[in-house]
C-alpha atoms as a PDB file:
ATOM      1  CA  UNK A   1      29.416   1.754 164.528  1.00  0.00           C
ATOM      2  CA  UNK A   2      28.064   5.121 163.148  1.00  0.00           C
ATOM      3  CA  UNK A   3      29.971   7.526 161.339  1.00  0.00           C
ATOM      4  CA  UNK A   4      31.899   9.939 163.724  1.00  0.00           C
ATOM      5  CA  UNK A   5      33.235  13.379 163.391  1.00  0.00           C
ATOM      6  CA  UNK A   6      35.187  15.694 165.245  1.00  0.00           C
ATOM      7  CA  UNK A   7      34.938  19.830 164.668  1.00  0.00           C
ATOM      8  CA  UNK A   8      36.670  22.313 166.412  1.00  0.00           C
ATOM      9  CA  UNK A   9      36.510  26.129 166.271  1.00  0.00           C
ATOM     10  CA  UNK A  10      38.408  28.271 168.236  1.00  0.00           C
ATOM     11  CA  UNK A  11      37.614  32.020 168.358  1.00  0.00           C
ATOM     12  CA  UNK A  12      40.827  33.172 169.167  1.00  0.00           C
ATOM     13  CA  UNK A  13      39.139  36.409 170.258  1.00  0.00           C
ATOM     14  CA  UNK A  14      36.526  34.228 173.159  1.00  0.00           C
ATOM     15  CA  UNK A  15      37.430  32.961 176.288  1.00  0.00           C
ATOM     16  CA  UNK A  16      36.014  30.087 174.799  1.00  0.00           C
ATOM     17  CA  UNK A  17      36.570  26.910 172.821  1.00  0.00           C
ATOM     18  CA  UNK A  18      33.646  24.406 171.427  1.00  0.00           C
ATOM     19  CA  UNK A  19      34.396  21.108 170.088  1.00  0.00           C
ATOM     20  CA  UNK A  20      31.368  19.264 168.242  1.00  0.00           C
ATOM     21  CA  UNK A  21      31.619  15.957 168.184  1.00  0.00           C
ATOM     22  CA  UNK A  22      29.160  13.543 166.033  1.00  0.00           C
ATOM     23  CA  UNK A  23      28.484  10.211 165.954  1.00  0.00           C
ATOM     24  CA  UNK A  24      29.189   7.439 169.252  1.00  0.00           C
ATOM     25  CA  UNK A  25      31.134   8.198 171.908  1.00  0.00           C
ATOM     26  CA  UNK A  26      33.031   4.871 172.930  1.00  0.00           C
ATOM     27  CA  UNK A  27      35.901   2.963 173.541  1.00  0.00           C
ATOM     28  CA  UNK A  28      36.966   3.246 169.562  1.00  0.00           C
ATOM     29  CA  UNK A  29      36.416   6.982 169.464  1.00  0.00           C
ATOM     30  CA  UNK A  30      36.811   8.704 172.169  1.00  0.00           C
ATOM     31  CA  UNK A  31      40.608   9.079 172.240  1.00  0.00           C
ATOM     32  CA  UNK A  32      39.894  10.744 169.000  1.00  0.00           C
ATOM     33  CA  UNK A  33      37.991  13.367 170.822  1.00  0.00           C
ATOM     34  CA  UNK A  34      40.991  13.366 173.200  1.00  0.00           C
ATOM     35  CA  UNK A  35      43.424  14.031 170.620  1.00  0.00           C
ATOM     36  CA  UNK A  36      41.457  16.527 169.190  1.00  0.00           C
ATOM     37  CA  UNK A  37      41.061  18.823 172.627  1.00  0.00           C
ATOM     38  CA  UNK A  38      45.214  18.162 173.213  1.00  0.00           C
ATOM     39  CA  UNK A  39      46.105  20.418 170.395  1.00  0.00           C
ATOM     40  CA  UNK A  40      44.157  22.947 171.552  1.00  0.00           C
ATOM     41  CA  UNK A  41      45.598  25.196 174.924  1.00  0.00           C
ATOM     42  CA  UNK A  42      42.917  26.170 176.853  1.00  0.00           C
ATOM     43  CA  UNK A  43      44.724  28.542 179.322  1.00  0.00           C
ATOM     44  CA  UNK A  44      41.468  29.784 181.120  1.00  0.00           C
ATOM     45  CA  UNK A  45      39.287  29.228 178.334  1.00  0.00           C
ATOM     46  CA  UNK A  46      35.768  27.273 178.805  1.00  0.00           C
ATOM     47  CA  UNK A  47      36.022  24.292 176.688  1.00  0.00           C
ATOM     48  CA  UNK A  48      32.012  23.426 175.783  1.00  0.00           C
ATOM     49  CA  UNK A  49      31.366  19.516 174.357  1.00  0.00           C
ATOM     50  CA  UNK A  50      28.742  20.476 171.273  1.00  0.00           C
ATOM     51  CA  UNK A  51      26.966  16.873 171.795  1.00  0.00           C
ATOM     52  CA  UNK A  52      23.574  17.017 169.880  1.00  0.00           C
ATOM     53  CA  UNK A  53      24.633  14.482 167.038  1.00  0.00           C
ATOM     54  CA  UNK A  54      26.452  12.039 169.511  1.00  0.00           C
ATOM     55  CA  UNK A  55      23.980   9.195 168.895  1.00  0.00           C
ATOM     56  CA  UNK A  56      25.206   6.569 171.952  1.00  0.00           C
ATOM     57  CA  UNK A  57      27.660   7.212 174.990  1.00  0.00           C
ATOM     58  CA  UNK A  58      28.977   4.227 177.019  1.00  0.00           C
ATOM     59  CA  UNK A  59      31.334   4.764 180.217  1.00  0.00           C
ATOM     60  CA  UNK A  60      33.962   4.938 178.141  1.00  0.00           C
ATOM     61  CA  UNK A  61      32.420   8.595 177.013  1.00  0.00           C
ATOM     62  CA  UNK A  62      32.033   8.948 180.491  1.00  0.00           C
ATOM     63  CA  UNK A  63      35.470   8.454 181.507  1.00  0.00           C
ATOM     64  CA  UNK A  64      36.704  11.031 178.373  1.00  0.00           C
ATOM     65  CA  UNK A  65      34.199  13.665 179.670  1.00  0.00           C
ATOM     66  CA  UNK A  66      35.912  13.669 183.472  1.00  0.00           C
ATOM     67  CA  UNK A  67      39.461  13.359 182.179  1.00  0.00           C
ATOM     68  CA  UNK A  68      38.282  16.963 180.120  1.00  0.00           C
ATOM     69  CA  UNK A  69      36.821  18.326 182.695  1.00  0.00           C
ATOM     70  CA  UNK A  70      40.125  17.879 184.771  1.00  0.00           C
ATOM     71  CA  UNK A  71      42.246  18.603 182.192  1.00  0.00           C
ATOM     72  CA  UNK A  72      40.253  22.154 181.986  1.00  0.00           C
ATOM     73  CA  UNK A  73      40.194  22.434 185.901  1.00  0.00           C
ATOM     74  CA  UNK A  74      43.940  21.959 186.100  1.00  0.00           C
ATOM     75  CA  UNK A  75      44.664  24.882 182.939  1.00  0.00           C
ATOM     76  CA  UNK A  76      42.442  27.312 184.751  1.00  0.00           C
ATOM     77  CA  UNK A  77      39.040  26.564 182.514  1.00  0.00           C
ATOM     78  CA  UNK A  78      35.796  24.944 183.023  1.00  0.00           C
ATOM     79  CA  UNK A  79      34.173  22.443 180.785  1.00  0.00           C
ATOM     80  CA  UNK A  80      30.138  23.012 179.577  1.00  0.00           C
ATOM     81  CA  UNK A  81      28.545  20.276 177.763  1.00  0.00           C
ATOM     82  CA  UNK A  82      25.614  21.311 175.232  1.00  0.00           C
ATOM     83  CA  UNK A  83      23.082  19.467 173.340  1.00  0.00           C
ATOM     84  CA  UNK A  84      23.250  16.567 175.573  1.00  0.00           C
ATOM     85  CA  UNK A  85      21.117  13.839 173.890  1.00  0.00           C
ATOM     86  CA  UNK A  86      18.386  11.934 176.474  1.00  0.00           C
ATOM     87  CA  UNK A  87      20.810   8.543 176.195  1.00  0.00           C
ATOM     88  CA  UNK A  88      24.175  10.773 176.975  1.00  0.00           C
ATOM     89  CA  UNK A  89      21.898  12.491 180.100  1.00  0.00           C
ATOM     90  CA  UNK A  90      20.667   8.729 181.281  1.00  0.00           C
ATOM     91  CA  UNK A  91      24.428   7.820 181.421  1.00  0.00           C
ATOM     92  CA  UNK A  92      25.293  10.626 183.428  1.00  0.00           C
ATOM     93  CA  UNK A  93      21.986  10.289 185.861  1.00  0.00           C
ATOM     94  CA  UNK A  94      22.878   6.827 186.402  1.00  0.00           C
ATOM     95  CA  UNK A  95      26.322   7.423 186.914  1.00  0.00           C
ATOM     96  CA  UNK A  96      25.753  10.271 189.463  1.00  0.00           C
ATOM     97  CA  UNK A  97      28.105  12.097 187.550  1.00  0.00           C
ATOM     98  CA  UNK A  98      25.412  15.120 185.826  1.00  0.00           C
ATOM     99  CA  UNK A  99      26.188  17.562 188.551  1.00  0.00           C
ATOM    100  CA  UNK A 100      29.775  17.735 187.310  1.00  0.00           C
ATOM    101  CA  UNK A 101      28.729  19.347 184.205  1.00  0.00           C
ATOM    102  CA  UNK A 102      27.443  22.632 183.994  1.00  0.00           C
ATOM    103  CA  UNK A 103      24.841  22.773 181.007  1.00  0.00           C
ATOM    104  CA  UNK A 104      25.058  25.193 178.220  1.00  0.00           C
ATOM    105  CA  UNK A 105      21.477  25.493 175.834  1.00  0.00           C
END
């Protein structure tokens, strides 16, 4: 497993929250991701998934990324994934799932 990393900045001024996550997103580590997002109330705010250094992404990435995105539904937000690395975007292509996630640059 490659190192992993979670970093989250708020800008308590934005309608918007980005969390940048590094490393693989899999069964081990993505209810670290989870954890991360719970702390943070997103009452209307986008919530945008910095994924550039994610290096792999099995369905268990997958699975975190729609319970997000209907966590931010449900508060009133939207989720935006950026960055998303060509084995994260194969996933999602596969899956049928890519249309669910608005892209950010």
């Amino acid at each position: 497993m490659n190192a992993f990393d979670v970093d989250v900045a708020l800008r308590p001024d934005s309608a918007a929250v980005t969390v940048t996550v590094r490393g693989e997103l899999d069964l081990a580590t993505c209810p670290r991701v989870v954890r991360a997002t719970e702390t943070i109330p997103l009452e209307g705010r986008t919530l945008t998934l910095e994924l550039s250094a994610v290096t792999f992404m099995d369905p268990s990435g997958l699975n975190m990324l729609l319970g997000l995105r209907e966590r931010a539904r449900a508060e009133g937000g939207a989720l935006y994934l950026a960055g998303v690395p060509d084995q994260a975007r194969t996933v999602l292509d596969l899956t049928g799932t890519g249309d669910l996630f608005p892209l950010r640059p």
